[in-house]
N, C-alpha and C. Protein backbone atom coordinates (compact mmCIF):
# COMPACT_ATOMS: atom_id res chain seq x y z
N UNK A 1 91.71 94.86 118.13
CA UNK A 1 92.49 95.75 117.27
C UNK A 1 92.92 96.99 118.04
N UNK A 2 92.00 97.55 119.05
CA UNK A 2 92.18 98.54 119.53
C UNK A 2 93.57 98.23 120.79
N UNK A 3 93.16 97.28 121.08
CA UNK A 3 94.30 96.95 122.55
C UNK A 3 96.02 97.04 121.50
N UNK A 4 95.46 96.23 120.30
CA UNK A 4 96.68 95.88 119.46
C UNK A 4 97.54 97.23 118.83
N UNK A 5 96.93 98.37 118.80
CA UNK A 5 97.20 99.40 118.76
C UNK A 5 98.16 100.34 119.17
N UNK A 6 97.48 100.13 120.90
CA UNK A 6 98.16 100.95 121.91
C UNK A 6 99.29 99.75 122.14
N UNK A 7 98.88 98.95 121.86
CA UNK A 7 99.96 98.17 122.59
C UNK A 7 101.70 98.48 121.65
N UNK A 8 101.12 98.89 120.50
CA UNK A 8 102.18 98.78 119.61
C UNK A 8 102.96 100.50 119.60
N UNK A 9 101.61 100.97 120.03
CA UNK A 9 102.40 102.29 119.91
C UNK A 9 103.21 102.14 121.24
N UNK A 10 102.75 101.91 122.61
CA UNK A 10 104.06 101.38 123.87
C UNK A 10 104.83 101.37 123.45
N UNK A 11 105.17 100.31 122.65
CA UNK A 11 106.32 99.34 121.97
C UNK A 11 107.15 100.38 121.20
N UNK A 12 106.45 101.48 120.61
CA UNK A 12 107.20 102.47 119.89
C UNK A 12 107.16 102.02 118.23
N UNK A 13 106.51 101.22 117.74
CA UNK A 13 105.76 101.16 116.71
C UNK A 13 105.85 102.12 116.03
N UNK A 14 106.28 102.36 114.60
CA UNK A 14 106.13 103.50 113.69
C UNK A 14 104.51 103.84 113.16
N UNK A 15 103.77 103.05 113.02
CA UNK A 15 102.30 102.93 112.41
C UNK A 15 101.61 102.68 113.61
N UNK A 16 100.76 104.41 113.02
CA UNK A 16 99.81 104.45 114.36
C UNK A 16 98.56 104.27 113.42
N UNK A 17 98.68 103.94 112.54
CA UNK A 17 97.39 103.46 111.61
C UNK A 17 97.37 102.11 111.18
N UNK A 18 96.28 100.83 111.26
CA UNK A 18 96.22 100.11 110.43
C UNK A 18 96.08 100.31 108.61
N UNK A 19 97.01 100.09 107.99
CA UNK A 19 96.22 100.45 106.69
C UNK A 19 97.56 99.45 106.19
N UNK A 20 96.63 98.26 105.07
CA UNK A 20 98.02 97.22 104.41
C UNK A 20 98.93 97.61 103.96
N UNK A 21 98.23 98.66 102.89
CA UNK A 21 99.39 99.07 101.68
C UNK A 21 100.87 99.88 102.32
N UNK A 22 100.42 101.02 103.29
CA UNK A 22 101.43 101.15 103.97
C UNK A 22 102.16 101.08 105.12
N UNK A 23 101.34 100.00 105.83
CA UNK A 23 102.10 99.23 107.21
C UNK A 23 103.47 98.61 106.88
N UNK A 24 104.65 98.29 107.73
CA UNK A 24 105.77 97.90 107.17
C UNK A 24 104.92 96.28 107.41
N UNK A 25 105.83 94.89 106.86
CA UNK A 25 105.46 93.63 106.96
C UNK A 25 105.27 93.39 108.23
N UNK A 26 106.72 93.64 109.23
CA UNK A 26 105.88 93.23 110.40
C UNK A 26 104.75 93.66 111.56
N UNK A 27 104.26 94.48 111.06
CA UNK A 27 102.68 95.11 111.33
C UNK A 27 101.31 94.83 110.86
N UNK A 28 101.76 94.55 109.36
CA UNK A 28 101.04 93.53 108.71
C UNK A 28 100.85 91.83 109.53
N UNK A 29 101.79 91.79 109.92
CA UNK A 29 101.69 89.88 110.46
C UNK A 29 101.17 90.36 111.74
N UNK A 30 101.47 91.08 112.49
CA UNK A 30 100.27 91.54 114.07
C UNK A 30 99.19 91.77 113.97
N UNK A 31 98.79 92.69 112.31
CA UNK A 31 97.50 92.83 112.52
C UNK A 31 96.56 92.16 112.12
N UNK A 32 97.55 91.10 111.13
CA UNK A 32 96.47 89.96 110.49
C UNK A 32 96.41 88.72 111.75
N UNK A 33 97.53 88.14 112.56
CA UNK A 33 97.20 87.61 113.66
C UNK A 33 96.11 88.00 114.58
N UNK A 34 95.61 89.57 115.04
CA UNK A 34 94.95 89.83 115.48
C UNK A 34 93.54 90.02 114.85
N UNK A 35 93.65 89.90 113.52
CA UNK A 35 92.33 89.79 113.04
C UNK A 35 91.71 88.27 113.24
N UNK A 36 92.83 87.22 112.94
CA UNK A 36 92.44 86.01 113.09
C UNK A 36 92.02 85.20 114.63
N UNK A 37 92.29 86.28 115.52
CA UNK A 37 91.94 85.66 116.88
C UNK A 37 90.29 86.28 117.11
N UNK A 38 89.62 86.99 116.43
CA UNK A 38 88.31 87.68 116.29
C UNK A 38 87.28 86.76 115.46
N UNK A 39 87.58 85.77 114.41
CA UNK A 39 87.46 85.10 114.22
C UNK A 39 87.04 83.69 114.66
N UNK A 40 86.49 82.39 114.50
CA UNK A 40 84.94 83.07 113.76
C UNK A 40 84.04 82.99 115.01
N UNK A 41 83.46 83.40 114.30
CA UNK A 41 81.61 83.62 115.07
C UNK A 41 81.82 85.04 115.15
N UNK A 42 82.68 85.92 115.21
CA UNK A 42 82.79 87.11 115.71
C UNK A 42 83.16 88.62 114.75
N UNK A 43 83.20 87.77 113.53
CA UNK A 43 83.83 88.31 112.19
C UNK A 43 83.60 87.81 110.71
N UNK A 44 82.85 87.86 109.89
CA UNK A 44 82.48 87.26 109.05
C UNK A 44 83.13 89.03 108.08
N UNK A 45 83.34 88.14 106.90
CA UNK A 45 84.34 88.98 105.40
C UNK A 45 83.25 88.37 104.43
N UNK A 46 83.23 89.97 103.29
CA UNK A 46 82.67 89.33 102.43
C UNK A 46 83.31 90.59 101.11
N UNK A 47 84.28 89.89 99.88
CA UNK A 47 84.74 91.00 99.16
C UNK A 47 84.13 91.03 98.00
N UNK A 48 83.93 92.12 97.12
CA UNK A 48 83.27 92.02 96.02
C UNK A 48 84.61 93.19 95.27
N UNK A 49 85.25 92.22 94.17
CA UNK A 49 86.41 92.77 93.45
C UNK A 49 85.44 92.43 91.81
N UNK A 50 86.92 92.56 91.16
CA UNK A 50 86.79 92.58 89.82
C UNK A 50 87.94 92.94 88.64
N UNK A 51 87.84 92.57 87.79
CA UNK A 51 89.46 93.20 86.74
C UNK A 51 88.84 93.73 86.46
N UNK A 52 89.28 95.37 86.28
CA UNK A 52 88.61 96.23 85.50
C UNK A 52 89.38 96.06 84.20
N UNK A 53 90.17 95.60 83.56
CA UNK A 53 90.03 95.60 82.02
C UNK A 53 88.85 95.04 81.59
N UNK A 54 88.07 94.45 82.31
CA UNK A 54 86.64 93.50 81.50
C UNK A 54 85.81 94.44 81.69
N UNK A 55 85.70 95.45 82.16
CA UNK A 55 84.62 97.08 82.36
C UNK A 55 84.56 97.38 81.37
N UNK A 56 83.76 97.56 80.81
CA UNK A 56 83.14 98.35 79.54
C UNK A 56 83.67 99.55 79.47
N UNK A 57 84.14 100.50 78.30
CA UNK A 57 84.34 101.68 78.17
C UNK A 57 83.51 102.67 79.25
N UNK A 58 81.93 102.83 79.04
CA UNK A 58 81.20 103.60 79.28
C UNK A 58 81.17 103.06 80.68
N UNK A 59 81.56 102.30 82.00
CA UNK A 59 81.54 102.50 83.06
C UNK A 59 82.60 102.36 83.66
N UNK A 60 83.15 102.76 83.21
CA UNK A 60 84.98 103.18 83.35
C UNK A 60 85.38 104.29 84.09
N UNK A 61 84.29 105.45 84.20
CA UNK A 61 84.44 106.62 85.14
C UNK A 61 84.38 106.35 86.60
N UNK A 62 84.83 106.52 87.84
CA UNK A 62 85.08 106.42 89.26
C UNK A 62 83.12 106.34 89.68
N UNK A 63 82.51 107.35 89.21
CA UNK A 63 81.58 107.33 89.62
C UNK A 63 80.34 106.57 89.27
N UNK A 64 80.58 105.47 88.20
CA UNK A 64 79.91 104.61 87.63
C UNK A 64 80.43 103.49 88.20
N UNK A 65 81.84 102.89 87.83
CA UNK A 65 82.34 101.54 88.35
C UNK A 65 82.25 101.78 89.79
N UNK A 66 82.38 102.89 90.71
CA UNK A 66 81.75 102.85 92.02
C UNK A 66 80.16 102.22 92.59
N UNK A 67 79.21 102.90 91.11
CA UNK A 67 78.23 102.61 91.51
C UNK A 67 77.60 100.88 91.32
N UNK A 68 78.80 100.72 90.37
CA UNK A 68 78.45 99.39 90.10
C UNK A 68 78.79 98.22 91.58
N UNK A 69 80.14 98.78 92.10
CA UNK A 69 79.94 98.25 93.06
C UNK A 69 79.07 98.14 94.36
N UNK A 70 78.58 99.58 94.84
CA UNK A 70 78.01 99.96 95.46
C UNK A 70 76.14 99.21 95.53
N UNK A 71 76.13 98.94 94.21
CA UNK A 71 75.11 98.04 93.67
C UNK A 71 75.38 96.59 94.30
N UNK A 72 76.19 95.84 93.55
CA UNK A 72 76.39 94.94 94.37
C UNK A 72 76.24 94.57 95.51
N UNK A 73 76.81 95.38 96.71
CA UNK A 73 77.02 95.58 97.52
C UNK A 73 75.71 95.44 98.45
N UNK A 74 74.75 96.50 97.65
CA UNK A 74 73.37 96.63 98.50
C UNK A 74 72.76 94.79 98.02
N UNK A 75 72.73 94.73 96.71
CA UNK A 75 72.01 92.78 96.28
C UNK A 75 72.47 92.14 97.75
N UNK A 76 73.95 91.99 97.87
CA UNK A 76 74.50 91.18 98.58
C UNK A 76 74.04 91.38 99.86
N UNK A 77 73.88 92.63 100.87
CA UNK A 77 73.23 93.05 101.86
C UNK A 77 71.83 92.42 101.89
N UNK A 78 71.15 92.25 100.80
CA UNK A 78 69.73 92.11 100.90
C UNK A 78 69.58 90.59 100.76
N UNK A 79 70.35 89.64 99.81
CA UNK A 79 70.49 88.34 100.48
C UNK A 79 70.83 88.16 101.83
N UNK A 80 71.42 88.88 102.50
CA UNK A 80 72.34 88.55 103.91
C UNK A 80 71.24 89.04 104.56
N UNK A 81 70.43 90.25 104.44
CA UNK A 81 69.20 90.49 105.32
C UNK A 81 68.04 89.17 105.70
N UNK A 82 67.95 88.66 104.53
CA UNK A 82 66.89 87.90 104.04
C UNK A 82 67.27 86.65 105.33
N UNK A 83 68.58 86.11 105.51
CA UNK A 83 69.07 85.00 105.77
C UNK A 83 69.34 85.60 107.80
N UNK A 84 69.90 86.88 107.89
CA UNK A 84 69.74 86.89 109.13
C UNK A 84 68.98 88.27 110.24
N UNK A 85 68.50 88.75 109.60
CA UNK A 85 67.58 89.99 110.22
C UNK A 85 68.87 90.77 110.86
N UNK A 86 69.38 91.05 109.59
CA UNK A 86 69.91 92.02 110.79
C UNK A 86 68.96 93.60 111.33
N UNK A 87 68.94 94.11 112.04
CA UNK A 87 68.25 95.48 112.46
C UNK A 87 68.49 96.39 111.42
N UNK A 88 69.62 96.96 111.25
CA UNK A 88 70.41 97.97 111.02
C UNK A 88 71.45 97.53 110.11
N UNK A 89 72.32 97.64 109.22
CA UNK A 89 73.24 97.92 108.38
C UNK A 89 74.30 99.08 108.28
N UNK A 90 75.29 99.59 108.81
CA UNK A 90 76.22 100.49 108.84
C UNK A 90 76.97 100.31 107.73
N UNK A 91 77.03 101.12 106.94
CA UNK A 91 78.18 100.86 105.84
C UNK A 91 79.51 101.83 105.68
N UNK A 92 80.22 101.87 105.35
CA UNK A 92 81.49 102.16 105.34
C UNK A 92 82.47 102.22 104.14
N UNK A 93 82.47 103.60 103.69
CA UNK A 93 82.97 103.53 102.64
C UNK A 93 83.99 104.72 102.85
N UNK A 94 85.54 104.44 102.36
CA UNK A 94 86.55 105.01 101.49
C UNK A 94 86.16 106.37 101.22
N UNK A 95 87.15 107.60 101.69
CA UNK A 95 86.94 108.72 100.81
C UNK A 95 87.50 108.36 99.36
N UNK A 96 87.28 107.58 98.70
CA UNK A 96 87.63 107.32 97.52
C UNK A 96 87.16 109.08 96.51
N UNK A 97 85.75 108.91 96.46
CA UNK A 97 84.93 109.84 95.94
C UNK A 97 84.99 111.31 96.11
N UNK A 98 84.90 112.56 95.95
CA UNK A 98 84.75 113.77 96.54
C UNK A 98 83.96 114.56 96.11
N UNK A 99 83.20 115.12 96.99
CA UNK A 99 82.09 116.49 96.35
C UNK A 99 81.21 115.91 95.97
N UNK A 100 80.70 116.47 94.21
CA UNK A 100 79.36 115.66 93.92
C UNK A 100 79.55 114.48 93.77
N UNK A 101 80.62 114.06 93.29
CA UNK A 101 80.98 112.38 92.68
C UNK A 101 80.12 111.47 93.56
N UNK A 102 80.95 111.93 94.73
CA UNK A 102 80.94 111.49 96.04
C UNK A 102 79.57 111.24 96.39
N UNK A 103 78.68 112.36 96.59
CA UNK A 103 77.55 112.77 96.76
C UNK A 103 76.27 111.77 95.87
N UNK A 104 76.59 112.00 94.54
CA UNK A 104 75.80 111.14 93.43
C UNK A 104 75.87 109.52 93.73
N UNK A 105 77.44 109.06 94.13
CA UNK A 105 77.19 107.99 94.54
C UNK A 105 76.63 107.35 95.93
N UNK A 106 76.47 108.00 96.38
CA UNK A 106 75.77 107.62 98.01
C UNK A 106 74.74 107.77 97.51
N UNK A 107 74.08 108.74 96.71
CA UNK A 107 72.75 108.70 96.73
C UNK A 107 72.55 107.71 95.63
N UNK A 108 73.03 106.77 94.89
CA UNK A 108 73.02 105.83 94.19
C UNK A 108 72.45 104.33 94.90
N UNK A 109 73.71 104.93 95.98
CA UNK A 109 73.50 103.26 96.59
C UNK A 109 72.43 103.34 97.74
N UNK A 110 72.02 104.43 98.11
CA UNK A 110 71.12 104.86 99.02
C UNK A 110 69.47 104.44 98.06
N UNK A 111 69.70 104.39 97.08
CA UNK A 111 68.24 104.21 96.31
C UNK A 111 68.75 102.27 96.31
N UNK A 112 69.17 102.05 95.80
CA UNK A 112 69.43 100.29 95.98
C UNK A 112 69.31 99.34 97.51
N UNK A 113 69.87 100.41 98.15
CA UNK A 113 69.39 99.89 99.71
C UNK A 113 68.20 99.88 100.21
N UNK A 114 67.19 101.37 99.51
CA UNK A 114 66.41 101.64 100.00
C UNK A 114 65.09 100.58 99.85
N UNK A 115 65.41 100.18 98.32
CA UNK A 115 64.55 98.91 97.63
C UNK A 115 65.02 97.26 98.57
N UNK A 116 65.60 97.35 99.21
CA UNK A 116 65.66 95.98 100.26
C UNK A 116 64.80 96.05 101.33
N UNK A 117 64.31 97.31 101.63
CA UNK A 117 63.67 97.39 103.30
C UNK A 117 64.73 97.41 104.20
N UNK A 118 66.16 97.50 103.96
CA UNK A 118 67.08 97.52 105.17
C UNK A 118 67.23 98.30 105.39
N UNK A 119 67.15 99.09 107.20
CA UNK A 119 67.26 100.21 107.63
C UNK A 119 69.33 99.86 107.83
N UNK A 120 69.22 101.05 106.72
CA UNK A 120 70.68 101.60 106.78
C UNK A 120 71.34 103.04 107.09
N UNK A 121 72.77 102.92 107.55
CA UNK A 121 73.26 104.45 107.26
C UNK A 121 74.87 104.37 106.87
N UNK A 122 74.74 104.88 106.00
CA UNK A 122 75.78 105.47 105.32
C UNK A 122 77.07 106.22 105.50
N UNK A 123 78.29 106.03 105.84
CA UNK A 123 79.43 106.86 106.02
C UNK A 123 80.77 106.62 104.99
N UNK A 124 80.82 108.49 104.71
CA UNK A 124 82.39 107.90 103.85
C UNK A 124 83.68 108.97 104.75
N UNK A 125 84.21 108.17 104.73
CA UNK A 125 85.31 108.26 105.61
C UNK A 125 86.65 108.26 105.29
N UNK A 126 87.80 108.65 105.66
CA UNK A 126 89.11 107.56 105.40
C UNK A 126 89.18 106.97 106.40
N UNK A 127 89.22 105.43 105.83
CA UNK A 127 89.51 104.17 106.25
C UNK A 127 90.75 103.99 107.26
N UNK A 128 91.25 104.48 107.69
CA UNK A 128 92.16 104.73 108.77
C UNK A 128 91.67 105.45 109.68
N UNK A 129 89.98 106.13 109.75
CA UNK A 129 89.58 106.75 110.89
C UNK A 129 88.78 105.88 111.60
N UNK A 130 88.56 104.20 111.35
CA UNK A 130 87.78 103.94 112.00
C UNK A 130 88.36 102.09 111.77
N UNK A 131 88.67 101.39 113.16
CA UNK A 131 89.17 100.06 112.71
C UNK A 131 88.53 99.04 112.40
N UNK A 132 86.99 98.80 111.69
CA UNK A 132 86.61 98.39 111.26
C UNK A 132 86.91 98.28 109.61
N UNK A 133 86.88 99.65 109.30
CA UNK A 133 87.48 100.13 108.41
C UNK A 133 88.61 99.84 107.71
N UNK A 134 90.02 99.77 108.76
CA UNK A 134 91.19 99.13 108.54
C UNK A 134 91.19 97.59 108.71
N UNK A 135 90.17 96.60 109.45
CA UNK A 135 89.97 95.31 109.57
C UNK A 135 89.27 95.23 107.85
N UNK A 136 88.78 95.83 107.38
CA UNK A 136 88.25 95.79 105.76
C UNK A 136 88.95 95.88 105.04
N UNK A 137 89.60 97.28 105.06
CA UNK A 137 90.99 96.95 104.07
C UNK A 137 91.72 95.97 104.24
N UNK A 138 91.95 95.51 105.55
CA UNK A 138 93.18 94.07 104.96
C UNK A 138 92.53 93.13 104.24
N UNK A 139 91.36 92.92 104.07
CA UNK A 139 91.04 91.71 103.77
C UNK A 139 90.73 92.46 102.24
N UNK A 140 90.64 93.54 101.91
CA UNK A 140 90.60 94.05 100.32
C UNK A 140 92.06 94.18 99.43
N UNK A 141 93.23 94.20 101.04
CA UNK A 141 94.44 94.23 100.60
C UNK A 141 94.71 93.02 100.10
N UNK A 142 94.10 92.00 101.10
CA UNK A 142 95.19 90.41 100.94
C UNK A 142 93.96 89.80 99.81
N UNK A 143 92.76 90.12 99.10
CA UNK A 143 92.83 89.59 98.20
C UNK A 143 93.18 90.19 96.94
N UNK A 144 93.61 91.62 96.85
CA UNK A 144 94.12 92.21 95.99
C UNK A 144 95.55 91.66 95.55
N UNK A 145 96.42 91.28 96.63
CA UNK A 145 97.46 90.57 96.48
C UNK A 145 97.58 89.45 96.40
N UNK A 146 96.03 88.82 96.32
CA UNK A 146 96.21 87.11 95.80
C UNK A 146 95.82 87.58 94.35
N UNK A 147 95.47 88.08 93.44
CA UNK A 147 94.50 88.46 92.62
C UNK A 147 95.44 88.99 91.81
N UNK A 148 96.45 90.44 91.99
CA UNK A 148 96.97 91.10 91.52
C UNK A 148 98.75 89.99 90.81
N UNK A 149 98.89 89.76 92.39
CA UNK A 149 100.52 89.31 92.21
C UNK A 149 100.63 87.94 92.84
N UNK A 150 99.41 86.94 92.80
CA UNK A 150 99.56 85.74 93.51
C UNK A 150 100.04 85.48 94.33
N UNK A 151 99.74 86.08 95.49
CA UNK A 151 100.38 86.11 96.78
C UNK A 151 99.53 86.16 97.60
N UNK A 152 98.96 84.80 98.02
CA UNK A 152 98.21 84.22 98.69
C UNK A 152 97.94 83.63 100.16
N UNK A 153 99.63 84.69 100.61
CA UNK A 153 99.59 84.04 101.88
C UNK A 153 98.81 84.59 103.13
N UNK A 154 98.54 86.10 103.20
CA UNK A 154 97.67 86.80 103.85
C UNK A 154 96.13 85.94 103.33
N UNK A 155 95.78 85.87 102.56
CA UNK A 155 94.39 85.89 102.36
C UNK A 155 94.34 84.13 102.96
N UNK A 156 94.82 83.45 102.69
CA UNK A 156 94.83 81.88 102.78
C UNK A 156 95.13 82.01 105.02
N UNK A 157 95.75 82.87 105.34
CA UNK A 157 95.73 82.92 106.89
C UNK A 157 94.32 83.58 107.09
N UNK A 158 93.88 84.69 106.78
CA UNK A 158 92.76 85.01 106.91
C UNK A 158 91.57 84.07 106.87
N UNK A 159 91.59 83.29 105.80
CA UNK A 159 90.44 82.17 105.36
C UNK A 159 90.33 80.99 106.06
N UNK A 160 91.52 80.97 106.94
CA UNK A 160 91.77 79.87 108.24
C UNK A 160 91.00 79.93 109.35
N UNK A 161 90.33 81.08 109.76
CA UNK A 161 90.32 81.74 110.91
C UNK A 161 88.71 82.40 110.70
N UNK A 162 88.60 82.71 109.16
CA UNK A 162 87.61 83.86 109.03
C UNK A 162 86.57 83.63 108.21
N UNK A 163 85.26 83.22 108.44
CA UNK A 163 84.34 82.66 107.37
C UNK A 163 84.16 84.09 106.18
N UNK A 164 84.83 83.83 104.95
CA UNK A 164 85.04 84.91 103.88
C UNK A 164 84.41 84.69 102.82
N UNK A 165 83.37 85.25 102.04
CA UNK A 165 83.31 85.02 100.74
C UNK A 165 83.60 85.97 99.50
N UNK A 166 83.11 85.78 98.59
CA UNK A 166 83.89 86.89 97.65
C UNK A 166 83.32 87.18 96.50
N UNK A 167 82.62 87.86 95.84
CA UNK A 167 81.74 87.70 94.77
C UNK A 167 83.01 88.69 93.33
N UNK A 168 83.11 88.31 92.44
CA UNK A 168 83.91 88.65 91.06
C UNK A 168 82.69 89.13 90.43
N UNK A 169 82.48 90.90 90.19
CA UNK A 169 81.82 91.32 89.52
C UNK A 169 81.89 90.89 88.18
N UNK A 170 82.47 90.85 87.49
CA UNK A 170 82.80 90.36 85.82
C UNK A 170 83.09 89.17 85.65
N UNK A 171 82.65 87.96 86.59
CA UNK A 171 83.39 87.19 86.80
C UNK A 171 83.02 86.07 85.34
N UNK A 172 81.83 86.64 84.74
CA UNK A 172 81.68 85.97 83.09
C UNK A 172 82.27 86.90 82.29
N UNK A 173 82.66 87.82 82.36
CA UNK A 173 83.61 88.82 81.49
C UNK A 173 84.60 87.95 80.33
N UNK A 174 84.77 88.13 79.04
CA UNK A 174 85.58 87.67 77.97
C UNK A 174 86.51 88.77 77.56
N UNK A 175 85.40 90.07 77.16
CA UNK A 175 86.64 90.96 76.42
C UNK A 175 87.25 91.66 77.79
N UNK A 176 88.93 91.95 76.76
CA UNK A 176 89.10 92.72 77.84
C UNK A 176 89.06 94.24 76.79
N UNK A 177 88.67 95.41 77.75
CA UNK A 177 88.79 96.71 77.10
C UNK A 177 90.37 97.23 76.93
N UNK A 178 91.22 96.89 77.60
CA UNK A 178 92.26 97.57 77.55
C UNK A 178 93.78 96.88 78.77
């Protein structure tokens, strides 16, 4: 990703950032080609989405449906610990959050991690400061756009290349709230 970068800025490339939503298309097709040559053994995806109309009223606030994910997130870590030792855990999260929000939820998911035994650490960031970061978002982009607007062709190249799984928080959900 990094070579793919410079190489593009050479080239005179307008986007000196990976990020889906606002890369033009053909930056999008370089950087998902280049994700798929990292692939596999060298890259494993794992997304945890959801419709939030099936969210309950009462966890409908940023800092709850965050934590709900953030929850997830640590379960799923702690199956994946269980299965391959990892040492360490780095996580990586979105300035989505700010201040206390922000704050309350790290220390949310920092108590859920803490109950696995996985030595972790924690960073929130914007996701354009770090290309791991932007290798995450595409794959949160392209299933948002299989999900959102059936457009399945990013995620279906990705899934060629990239051992991915995907867990649907609500995925027994009936009502919708709204």
């Amino acid at each position: 990703m990094q070579q793919l970068k410079y190489q593009m800025l050479a080239e005179g490339w307008p986007d000196f950032e990976f990020h889906a939503t606002t890369n033009k298309q053909a930056t999008r097709d370089r950087v998902v080609n280049a994700i798929r040559t990292v692939g596999p053994g060298g890259l494993h995806a794992h997304t945890i989405w959801c419709d939030k109309h099936l969210a309950a009223p009462k966890i409908q606030s940023s800092i709850e449906f965050m934590t709900i994910l953030g929850k997830a997130m640590g379960r799923w870590i702690a199956r994946s610990q269980a299965s391959n030792q990892y040492e360490h855990v780095v996580m990586m999260f979105d300035t989505v959050l700010a201040g206390k929000a922000k704050d309350e939820f790290i220390g949310r998911v920092k108590r859920e991690l803490k109950a696995t035994g996985t030595r972790f650490t924690i960073h929130a960031k914007p996701v354009t400061s770090d290309l791991n970061g932007q290798i995450a978002d595409y794959f949160s982009w392209a299933r948002f756009r299989s999900v959102e607007q059936n457009d399945e062709r990013t995620e279906t190249l990705l899934r060629e290349r990239v051992p991915w799984t995907d867990f649907n928080i609500f995925w027994n959900g009936h009502r919708r709230y709204w």
